[in-house]
Protein backbone atom coordinates (compact mmCIF):
# COMPACT_ATOMS: atom_id res chain seq x y z
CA UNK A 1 35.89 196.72 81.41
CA UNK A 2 38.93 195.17 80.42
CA UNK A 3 40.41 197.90 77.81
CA UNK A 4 43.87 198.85 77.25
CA UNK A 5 45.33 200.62 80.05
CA UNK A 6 43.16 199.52 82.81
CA UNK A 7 44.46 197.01 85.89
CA UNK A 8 44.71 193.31 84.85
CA UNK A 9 41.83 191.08 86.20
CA UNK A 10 42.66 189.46 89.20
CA UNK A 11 43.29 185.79 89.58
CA UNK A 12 40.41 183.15 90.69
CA UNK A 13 40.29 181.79 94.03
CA UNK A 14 40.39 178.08 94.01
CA UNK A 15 37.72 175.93 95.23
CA UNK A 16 38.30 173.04 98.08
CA UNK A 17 39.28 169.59 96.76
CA UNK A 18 35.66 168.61 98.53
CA UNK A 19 34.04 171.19 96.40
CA UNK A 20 35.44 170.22 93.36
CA UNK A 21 35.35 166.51 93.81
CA UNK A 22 31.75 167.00 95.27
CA UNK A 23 30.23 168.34 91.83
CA UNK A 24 31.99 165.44 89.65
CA UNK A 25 29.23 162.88 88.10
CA UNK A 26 31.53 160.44 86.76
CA UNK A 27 35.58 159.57 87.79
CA UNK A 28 36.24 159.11 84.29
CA UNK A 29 38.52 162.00 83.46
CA UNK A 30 37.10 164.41 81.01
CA UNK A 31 39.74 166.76 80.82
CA UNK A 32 43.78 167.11 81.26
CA UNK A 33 45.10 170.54 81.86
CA UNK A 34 48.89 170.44 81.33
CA UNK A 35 51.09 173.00 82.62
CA UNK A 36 54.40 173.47 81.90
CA UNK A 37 56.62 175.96 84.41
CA UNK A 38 60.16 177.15 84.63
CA UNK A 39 61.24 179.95 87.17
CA UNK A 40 57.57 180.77 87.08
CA UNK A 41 57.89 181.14 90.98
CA UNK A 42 56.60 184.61 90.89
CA UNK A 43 53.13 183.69 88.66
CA UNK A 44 52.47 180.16 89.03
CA UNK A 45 50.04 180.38 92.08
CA UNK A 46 47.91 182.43 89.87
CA UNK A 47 47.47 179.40 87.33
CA UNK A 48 46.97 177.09 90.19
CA UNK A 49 44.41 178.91 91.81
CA UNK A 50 42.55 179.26 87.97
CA UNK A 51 42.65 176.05 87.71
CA UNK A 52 41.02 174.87 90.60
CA UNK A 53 38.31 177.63 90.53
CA UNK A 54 36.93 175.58 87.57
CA UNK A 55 33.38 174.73 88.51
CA UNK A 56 32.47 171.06 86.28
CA UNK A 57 30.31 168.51 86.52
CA UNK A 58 33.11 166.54 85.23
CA UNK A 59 36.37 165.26 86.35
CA UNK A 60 39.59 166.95 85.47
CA UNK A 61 42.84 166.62 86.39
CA UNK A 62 45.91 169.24 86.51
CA UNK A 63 49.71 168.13 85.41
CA UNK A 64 52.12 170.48 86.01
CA UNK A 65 56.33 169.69 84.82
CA UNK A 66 58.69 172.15 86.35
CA UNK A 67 61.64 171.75 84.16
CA UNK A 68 64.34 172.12 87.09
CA UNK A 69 63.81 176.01 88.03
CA UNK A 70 65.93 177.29 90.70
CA UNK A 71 62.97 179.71 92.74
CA UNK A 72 60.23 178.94 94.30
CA UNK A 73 58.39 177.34 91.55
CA UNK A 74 58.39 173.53 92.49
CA UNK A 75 57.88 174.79 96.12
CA UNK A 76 54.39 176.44 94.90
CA UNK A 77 53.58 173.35 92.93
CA UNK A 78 54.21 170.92 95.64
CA UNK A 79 51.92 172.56 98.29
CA UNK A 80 48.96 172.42 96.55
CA UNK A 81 49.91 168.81 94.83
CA UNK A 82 49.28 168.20 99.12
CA UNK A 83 46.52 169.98 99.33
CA UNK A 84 44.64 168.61 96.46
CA UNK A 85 46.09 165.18 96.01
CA UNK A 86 42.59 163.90 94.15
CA UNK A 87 43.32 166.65 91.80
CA UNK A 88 46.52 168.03 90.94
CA UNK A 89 49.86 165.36 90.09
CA UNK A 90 53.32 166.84 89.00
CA UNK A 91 56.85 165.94 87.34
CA UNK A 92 59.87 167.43 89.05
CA UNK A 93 62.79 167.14 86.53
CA UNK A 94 66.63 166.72 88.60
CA UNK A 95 67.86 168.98 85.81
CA UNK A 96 67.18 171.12 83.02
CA UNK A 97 65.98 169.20 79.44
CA UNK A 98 65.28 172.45 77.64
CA UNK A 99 65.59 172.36 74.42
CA UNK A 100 66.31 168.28 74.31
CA UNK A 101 62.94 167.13 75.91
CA UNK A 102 60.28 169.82 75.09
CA UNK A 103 57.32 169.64 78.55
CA UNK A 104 54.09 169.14 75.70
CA UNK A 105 55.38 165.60 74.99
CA UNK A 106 56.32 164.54 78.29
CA UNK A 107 52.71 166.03 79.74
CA UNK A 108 50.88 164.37 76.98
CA UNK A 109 52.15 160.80 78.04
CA UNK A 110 50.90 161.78 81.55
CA UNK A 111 47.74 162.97 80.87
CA UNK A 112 44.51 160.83 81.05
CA UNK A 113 41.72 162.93 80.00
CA UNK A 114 39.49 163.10 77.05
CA UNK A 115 40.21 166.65 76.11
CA UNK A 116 43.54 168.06 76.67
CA UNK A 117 43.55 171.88 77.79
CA UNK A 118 47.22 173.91 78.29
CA UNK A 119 48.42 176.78 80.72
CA UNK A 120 51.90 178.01 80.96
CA UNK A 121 52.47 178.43 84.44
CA UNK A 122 53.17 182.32 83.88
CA UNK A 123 49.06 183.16 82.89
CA UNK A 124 45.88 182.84 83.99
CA UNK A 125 43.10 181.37 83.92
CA UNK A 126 40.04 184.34 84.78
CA UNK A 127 36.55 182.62 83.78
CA UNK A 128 35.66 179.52 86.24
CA UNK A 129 33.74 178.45 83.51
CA UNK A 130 35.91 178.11 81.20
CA UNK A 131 36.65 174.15 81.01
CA UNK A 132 32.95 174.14 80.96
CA UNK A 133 32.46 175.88 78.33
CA UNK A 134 34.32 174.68 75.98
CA UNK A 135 33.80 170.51 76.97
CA UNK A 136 29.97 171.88 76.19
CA UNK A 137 31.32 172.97 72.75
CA UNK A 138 33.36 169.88 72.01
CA UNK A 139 30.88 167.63 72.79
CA UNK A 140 28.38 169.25 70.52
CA UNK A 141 30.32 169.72 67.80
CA UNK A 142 32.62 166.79 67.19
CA UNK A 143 33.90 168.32 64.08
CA UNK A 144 35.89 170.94 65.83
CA UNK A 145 39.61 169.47 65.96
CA UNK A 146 40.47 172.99 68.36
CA UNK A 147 38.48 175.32 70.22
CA UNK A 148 40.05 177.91 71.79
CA UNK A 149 38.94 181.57 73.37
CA UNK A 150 39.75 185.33 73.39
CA UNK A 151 42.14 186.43 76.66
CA UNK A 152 43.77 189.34 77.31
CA UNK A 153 47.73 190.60 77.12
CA UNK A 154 48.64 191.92 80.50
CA UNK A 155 51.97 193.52 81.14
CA UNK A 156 53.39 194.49 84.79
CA UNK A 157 49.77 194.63 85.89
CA UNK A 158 48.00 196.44 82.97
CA UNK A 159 46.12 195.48 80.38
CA UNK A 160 48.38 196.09 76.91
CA UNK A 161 45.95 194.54 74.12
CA UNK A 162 43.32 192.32 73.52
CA UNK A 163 44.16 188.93 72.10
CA UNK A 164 41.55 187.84 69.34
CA UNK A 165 43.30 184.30 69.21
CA UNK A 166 44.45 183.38 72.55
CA UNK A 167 46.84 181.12 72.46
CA UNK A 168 47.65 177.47 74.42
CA UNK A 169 46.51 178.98 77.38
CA UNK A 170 42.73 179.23 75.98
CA UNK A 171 43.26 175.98 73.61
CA UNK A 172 41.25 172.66 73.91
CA UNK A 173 40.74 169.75 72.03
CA UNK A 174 40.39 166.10 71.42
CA UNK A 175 43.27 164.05 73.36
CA UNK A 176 42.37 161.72 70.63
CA UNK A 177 44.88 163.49 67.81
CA UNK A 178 47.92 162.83 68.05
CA UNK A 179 50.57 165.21 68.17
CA UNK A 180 54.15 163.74 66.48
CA UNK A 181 56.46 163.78 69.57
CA UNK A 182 59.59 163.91 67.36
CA UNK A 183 58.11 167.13 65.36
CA UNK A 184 56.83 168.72 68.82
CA UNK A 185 60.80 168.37 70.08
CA UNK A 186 62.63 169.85 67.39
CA UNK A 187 60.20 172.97 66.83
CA UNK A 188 60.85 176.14 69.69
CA UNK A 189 57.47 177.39 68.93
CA UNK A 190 55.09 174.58 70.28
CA UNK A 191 52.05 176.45 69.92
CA UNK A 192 52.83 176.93 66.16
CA UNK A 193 53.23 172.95 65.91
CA UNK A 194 50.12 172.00 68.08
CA UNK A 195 48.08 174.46 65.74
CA UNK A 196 49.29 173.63 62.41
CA UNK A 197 48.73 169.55 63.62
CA UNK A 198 45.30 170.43 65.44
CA UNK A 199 43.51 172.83 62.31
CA UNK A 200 44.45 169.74 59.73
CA UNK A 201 41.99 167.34 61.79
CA UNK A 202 38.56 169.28 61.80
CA UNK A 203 37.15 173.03 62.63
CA UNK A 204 39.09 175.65 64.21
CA UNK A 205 36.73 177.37 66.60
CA UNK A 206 37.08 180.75 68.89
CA UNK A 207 34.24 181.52 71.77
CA UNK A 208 33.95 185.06 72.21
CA UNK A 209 34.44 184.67 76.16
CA UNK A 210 37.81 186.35 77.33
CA UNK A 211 39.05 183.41 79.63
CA UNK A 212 43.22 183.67 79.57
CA UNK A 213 45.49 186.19 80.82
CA UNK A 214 49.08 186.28 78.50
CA UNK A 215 51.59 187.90 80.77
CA UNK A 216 54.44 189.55 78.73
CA UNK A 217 57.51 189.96 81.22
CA UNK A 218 61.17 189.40 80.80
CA UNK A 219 61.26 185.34 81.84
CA UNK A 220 59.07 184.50 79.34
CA UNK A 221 59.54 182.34 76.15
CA UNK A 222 58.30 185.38 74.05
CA UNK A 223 58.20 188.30 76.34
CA UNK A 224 61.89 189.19 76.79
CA UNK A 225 63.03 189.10 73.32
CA UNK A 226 60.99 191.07 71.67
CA UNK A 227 62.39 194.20 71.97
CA UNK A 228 65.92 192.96 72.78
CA UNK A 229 66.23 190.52 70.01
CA UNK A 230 63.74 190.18 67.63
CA UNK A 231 66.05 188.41 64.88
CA UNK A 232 66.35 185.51 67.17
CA UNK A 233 62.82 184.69 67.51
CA UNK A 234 62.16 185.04 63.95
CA UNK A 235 64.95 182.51 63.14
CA UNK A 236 63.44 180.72 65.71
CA UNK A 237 59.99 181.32 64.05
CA UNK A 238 61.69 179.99 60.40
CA UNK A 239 62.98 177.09 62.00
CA UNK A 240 59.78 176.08 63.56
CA UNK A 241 57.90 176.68 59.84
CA UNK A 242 60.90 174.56 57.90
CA UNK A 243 60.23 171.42 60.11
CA UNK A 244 56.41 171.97 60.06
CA UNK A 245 57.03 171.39 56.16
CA UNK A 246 59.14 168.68 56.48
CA UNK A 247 56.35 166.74 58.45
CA UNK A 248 53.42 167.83 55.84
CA UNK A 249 55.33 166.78 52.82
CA UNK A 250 56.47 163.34 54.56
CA UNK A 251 52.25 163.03 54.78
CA UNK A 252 51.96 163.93 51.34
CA UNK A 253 50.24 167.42 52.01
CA UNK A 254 51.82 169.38 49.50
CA UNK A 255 49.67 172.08 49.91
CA UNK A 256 50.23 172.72 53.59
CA UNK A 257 54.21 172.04 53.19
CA UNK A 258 54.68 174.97 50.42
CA UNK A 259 52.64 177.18 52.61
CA UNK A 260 54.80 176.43 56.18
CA UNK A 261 57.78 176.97 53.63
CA UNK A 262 56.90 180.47 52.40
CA UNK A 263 56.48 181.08 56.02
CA UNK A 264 59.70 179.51 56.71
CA UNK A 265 61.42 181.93 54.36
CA UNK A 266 59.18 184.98 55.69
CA UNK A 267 60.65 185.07 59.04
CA UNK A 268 64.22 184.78 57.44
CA UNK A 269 63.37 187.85 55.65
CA UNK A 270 62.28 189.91 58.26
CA UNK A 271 64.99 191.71 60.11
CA UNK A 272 68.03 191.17 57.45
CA UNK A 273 68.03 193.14 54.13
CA UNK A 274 70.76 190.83 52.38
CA UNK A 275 68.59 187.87 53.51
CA UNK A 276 64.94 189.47 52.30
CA UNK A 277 66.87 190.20 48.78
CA UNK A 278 67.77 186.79 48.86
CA UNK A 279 64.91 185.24 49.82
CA UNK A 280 63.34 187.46 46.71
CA UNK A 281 65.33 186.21 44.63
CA UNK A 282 64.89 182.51 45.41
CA UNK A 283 61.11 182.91 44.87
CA UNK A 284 61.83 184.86 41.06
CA UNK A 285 64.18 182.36 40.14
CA UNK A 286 62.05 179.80 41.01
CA UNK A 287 59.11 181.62 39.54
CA UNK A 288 61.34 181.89 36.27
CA UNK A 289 62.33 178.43 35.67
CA UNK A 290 59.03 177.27 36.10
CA UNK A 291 57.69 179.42 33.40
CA UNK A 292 59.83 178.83 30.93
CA UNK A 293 59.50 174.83 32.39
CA UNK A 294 55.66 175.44 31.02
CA UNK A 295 56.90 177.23 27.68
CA UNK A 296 59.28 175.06 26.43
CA UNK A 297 57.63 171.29 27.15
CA UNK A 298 54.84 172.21 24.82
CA UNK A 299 57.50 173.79 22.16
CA UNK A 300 59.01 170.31 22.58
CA UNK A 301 56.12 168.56 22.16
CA UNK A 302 55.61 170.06 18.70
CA UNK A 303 58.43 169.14 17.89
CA UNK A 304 58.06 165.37 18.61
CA UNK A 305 54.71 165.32 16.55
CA UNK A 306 56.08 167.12 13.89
């Protein structure tokens, strides 16, 4: 069950609003899941519905920002914001604000919940116990900073790989760190951002449950450039790194700046030869003059005691 080659999983059928509501001890919201869509017309029911097959004993709510598509995506979002008005709340955007205004930011200021779980509106959600599972977790280990689970890469309908480290769409954690909104909207890789942040402020911790479906398909942030261009996303990848850097040494974490920098220069390196040599380069020259750096101050301070 679930190996490489066989049919994806299917989605989850949602629950009633009464059903959900129903099981719900408390109104305090316990968790947030934020959803960000664009032209996700084709996929975005299947989140929906995974969203609201979550069986709780707590409160969540669902936040979904369509950033302007032109399909059927706001269309999907807006029935069942009317069918489950208790539950599910959305922002429509009148235009596009990609890459200006990145959706984590502006679904962070909207969310309410003590935990903070993320979807892309292109996967899945395929284990109804999944926000249970992991509030569970949280609230027995409060050192964990991000818990996240396994899921599954699924390409037109197939299963392509297992994902070890699933990604946003299996991520939760405390709504209590803060992510820097002005770091989150220069970086193209969001993920990358919210885990370098998240992994600074406690444990990192992976349930072995497969939860998440990835969907790799041409409209995706990811999924239709890796074949067709692959430089891009690693520039995009280098970028991401560089600022990631930037924030660390402005905290005075030197040690998690030089090692978002070497990744930084990685990613240049990747798919140019000229740039890998230089890149190579840089690091001997660097390596050199701090050498001889170490050689010649204590030369020099012979010298001076002499």
């Amino acid at each position: 069950m679930n190996q490489i080659g066989e049919p994806a999983p299917c989605p989850l059928e949602p629950l009633s609003e009464g059903e959900i509501v129903d099981a719900w001890k408390s109104e305090d919201v316990v968790v947030s899941i934020l959803c960000p869509a664009y032209q996700h017309g084709s996929f975005i029911e299947d989140a929906i519905k995974g969203f609201l097959a979550q069986r709780t004993s707590f409160r969540y709510e669902i936040i979904i920002r369509d950033d302007c598509s032109h399909d059927n995506t706001q269309e999907v979002i807006r029935k069942y914001e009317k069918a489950y008005p208790k539950i599910v709340k959305s922002r429509i955007e009148n235009k596009n604000t990609w890459p200006n205004i990145k959706a984590l930011p502006v679904l962070l200021g909207m969310a309410k919940g003590r935990f903070i779980a993320i979807c892309e509106g292109d996967d899945y959600w395929i284990d109804d116990l999944k926000l249970q599972k992991q509030v569970d977790f949280l609230r027995q280990n409060r050192n964990v900073s991000l818990l996240k689970t396994r899921a599954l890469a699924v390409e037109d309908g197939v299963i392509i790989s297992p994902l070890l480290s699933g990604g946003t769409r299996t991520f939760m954690y405390p709504s209590s760190i803060e992510v820097p909104e002005q770091l989150s909207s220069r970086c193209y890789f969001g993920d990358t951002v919210l885990q370098a942040i998240l992994q600074q402020q406690g444990e990192v911790c992976t349930l072995e449950d497969i939860t998440a479906v990835w969907r790799k398909h041409s409209g995706g942030v990811c999924g239709g450039l890796l074949e067709s261009n692959a430089e891009f996303l690693n520039l995009q990848r280098s970028q991401t790194n560089f600022w990631i850097a930037q924030y660390f040494y402005e905290q005075g974490n030197s040690r998690e700046a030089r090692k978002h920098m070497v990744r930084s220069l990685s990613c240049i390196a990747q798919n140019n030869v000229n740039d890998r040599k230089r890149v190579i380069a840089s690091f001997c020259l660097g390596f050199l003059i701090s050498s001889s750096k170490n050689l010649v101050r204590p030369w020099l301070k012979g010298l001076k005691s002499g």
